[in-house]
C-alpha atoms as a PDB file:
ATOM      1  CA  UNK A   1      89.535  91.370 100.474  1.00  0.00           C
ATOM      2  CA  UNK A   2      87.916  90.373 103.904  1.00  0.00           C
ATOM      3  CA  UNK A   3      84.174  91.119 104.839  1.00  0.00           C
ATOM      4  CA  UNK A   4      84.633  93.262 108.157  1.00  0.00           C
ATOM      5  CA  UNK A   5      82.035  91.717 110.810  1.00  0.00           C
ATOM      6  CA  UNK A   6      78.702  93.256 111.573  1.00  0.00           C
ATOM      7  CA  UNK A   7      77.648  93.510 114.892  1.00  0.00           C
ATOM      8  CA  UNK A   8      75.987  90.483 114.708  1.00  0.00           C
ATOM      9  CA  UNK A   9      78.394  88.096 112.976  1.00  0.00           C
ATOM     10  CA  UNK A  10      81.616  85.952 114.555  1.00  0.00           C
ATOM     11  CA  UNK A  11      84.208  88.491 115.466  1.00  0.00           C
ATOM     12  CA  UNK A  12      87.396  87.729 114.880  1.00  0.00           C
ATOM     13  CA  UNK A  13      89.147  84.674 117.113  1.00  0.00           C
ATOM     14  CA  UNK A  14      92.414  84.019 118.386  1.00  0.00           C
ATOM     15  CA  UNK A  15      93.076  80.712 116.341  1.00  0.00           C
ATOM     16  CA  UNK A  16      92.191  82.914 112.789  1.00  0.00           C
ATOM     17  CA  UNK A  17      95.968  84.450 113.545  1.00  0.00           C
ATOM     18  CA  UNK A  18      99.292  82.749 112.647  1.00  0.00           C
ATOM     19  CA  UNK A  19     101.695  85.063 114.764  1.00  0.00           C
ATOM     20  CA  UNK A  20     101.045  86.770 117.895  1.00  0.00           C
ATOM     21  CA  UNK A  21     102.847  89.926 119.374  1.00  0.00           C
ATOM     22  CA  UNK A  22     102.753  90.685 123.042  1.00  0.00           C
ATOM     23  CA  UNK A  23     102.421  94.305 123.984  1.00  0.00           C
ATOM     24  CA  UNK A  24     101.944  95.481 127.524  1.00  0.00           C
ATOM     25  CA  UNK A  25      99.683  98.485 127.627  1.00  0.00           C
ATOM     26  CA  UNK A  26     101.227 101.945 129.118  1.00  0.00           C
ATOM     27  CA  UNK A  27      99.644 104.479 131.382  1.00  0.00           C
ATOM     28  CA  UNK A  28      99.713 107.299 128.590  1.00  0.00           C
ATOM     29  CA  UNK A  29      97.991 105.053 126.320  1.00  0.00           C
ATOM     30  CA  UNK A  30      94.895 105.344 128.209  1.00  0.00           C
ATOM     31  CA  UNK A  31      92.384 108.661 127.250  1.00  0.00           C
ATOM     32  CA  UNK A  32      90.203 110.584 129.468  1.00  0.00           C
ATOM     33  CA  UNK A  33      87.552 108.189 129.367  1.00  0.00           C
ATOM     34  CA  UNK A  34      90.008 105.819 130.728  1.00  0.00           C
ATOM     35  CA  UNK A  35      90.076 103.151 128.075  1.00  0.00           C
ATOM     36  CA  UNK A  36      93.310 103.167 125.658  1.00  0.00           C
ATOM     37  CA  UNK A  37      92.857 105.678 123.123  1.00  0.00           C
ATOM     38  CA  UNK A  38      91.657 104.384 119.432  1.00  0.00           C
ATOM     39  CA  UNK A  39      94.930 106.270 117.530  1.00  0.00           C
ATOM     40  CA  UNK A  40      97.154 103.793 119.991  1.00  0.00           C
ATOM     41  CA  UNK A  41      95.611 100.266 118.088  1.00  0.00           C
ATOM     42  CA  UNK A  42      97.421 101.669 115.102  1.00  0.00           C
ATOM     43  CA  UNK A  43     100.791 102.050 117.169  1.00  0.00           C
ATOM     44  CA  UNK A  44     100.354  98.481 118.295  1.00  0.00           C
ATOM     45  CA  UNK A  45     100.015  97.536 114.462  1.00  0.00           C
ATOM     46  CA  UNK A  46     102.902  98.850 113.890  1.00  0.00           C
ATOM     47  CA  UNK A  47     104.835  97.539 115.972  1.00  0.00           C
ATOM     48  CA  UNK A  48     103.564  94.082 115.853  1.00  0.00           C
ATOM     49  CA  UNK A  49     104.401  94.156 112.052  1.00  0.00           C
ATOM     50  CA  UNK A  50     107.917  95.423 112.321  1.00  0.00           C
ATOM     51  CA  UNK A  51     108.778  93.710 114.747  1.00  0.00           C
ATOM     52  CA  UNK A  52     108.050  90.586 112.983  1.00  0.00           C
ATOM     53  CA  UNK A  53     109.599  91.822 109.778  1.00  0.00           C
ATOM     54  CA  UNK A  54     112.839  92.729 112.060  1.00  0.00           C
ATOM     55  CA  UNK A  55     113.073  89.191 113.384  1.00  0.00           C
ATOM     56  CA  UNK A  56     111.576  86.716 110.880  1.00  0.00           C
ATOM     57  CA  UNK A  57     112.064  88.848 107.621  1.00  0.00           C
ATOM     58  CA  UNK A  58     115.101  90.394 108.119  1.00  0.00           C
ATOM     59  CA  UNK A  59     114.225  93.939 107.245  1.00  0.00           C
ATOM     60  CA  UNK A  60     116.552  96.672 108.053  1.00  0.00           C
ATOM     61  CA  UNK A  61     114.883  99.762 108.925  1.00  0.00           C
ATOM     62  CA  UNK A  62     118.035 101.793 109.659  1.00  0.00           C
ATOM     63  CA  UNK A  63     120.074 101.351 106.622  1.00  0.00           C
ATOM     64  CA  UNK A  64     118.609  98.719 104.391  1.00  0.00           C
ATOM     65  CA  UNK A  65     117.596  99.692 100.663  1.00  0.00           C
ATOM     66  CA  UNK A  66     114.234  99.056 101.120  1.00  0.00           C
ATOM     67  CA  UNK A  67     111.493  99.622 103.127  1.00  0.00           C
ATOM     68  CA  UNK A  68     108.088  99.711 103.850  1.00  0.00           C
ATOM     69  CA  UNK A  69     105.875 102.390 103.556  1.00  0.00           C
ATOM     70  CA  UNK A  70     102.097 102.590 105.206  1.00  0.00           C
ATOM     71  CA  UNK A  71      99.663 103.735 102.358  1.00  0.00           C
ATOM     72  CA  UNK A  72      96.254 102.763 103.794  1.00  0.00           C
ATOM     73  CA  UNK A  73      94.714 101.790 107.219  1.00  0.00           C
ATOM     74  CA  UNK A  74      91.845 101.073 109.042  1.00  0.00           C
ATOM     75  CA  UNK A  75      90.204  99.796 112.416  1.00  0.00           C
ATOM     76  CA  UNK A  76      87.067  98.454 113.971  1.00  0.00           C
ATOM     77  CA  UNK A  77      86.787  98.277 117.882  1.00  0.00           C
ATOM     78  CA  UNK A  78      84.482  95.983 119.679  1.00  0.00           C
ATOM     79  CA  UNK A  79      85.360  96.109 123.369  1.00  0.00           C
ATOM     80  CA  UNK A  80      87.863  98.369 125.144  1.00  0.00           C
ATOM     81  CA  UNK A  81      90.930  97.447 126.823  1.00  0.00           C
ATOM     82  CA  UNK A  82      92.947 100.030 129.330  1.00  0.00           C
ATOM     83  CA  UNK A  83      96.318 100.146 131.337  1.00  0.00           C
ATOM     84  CA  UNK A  84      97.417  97.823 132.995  1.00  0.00           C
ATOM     85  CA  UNK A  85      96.394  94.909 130.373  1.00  0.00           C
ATOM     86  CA  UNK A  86      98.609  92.607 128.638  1.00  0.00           C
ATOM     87  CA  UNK A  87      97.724  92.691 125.501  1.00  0.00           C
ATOM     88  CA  UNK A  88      98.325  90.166 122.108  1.00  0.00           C
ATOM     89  CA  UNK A  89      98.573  91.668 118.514  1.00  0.00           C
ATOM     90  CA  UNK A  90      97.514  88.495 116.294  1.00  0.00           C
ATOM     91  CA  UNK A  91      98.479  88.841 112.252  1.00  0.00           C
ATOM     92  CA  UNK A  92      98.245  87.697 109.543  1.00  0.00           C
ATOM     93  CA  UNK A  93      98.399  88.388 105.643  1.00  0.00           C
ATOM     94  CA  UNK A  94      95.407  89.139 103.861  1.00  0.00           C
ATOM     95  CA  UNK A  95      96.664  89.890 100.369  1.00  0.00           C
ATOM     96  CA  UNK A  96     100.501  89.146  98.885  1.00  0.00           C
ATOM     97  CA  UNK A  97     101.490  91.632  96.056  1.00  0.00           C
ATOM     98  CA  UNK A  98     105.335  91.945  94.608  1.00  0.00           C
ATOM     99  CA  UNK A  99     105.800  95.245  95.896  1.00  0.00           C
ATOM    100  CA  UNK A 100     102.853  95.005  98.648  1.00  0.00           C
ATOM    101  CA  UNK A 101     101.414  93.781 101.495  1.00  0.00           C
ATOM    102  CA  UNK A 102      98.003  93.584 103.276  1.00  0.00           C
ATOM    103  CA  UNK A 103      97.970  92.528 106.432  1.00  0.00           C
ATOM    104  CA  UNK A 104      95.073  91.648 108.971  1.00  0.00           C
ATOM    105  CA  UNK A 105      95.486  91.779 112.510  1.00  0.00           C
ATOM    106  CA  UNK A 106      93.693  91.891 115.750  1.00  0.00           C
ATOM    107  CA  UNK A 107      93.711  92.876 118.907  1.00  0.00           C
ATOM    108  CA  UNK A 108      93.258  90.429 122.522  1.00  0.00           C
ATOM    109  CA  UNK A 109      93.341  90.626 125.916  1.00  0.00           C
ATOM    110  CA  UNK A 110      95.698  88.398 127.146  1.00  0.00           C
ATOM    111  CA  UNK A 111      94.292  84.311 127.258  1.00  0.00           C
ATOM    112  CA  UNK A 112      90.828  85.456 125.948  1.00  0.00           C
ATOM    113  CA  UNK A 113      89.598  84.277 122.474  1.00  0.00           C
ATOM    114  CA  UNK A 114      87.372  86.917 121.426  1.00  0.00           C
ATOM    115  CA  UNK A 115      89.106  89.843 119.438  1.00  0.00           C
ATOM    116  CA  UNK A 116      88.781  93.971 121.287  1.00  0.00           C
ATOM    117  CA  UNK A 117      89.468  95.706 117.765  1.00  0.00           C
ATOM    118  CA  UNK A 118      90.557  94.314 114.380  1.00  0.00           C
ATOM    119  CA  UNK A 119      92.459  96.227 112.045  1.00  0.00           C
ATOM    120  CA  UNK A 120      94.235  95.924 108.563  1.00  0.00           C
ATOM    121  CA  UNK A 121      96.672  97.892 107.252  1.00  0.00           C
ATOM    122  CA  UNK A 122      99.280  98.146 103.500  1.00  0.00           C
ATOM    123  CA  UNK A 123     102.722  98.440 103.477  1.00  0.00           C
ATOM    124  CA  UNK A 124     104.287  98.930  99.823  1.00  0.00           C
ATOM    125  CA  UNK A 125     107.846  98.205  99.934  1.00  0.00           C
ATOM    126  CA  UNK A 126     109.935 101.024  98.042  1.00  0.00           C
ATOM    127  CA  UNK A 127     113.357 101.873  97.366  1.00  0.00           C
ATOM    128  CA  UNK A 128     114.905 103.818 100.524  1.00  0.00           C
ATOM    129  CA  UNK A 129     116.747 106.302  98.139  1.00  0.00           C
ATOM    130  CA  UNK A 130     114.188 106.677  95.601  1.00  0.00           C
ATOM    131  CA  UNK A 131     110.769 106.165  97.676  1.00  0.00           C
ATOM    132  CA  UNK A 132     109.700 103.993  94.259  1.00  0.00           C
ATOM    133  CA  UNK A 133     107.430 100.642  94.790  1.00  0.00           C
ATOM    134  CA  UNK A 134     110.449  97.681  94.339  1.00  0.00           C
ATOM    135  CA  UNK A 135     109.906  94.035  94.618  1.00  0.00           C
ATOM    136  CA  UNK A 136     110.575  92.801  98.257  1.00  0.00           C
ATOM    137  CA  UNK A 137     113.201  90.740  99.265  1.00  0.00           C
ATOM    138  CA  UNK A 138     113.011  87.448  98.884  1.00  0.00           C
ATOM    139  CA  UNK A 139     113.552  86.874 102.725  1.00  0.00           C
ATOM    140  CA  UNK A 140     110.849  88.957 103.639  1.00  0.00           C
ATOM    141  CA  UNK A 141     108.230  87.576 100.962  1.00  0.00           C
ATOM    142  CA  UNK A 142     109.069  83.823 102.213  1.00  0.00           C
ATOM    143  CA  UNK A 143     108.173  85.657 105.872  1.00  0.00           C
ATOM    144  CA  UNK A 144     105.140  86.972 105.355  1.00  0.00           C
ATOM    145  CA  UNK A 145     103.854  83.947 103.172  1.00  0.00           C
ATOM    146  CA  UNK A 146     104.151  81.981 106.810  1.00  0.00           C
ATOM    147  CA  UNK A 147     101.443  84.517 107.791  1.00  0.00           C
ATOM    148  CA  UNK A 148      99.062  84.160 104.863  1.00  0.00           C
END
C-alpha cells in the first residue's frame, strides 16, 4: 500500500507514472470558487483508466462478460487547476490481485512535473451477468502489469 505524502514530503512527480492520459478541462467542471470542482478528479480517473483498459486491455464495456466494478476511492489535492487547462492523468498500478486492481494516479498541468491532486482507486473485475469477482482476462492482466 503507498504512504500518501504529508505536506512536507515529495509529492508525487511526473516520471513516478508509466501512462499518461490527456484530458482538456471543461467550463462546467469549474465550481463557484472557480477552480475545477474536487468530485470532477474522480471523473478524470475514470476515464483515464478506461480508456486505457479500452485501448491497451481490450475490455469491452458494452457487451463483454466482464467488467470492472469501482469498490473504493480516494483523493488528495495539492494545488488547483481550472478551465481552460490541459490537463495529464498519469497511472499506474499499485497492487495486482486475480480478480482486482489498485491503481495510483495523479493529476498535472500540462508540461509541469509537480502533481495538483493524487488519487487511487479499486476496480474488482466481476462477471457482467452475475456481478461475482472473476479472474480478469488474460489481455487485460498483461495490460495493467505494463503499469505496475
Amino acid at each position: 500500500m503507498t504512504e500518501e505524502p504529508a505536506m512536507t514530503d515529495r509529492l508525487p512527480r511526473r516520471d513516478d507514472y508509466r501512462h499518461f492520459q490527456p484530458i482538456i478541462t471543461r467550463w462546467h467542471d469549474n465550481d463557484v470558487y472557480g477552480h475545477v470542482n474536487n468530485v470532477t478528479y474522480y471523473s478524470f480517473f475514470d476515464t483515464a483508466v478506461n480508456t486505457y483498459l479500452i485501448e491497451q486491455g481490450g475490455l469491452d464495456i458494452h457487451g463483454g462478460d466482464v467488467v470492472g466494478f469501482v469498490v473504493s476511492s480516494a483523493c488528495d489535492y495539492f494545488a488547483s487547476i481550472a478551465f481552460p487547462e490541459r490537463i495529464e492523468i498519469g497511472l499506474r498500478v499499485g497492487k495486482l490481485g486475480n480478480s482486482s486492481v489498485q491503481y495510483e494516479l495523479a493529476v498535472f498541468k500540462a508540461g509541469e512535473d509537480d502533481a495538483c491532486a493524487a488519487g487511487r482507486f479499486v476496480h474488482v473485475f466481476v462477471d457482467r451477468a452475475s456481478n461475482q469477482p472473476v479472474t480478469m482476462p488474460a489481455t487485460l492482466r498483461e495490460a495493467l502489469q505494463s503499469l505496475s
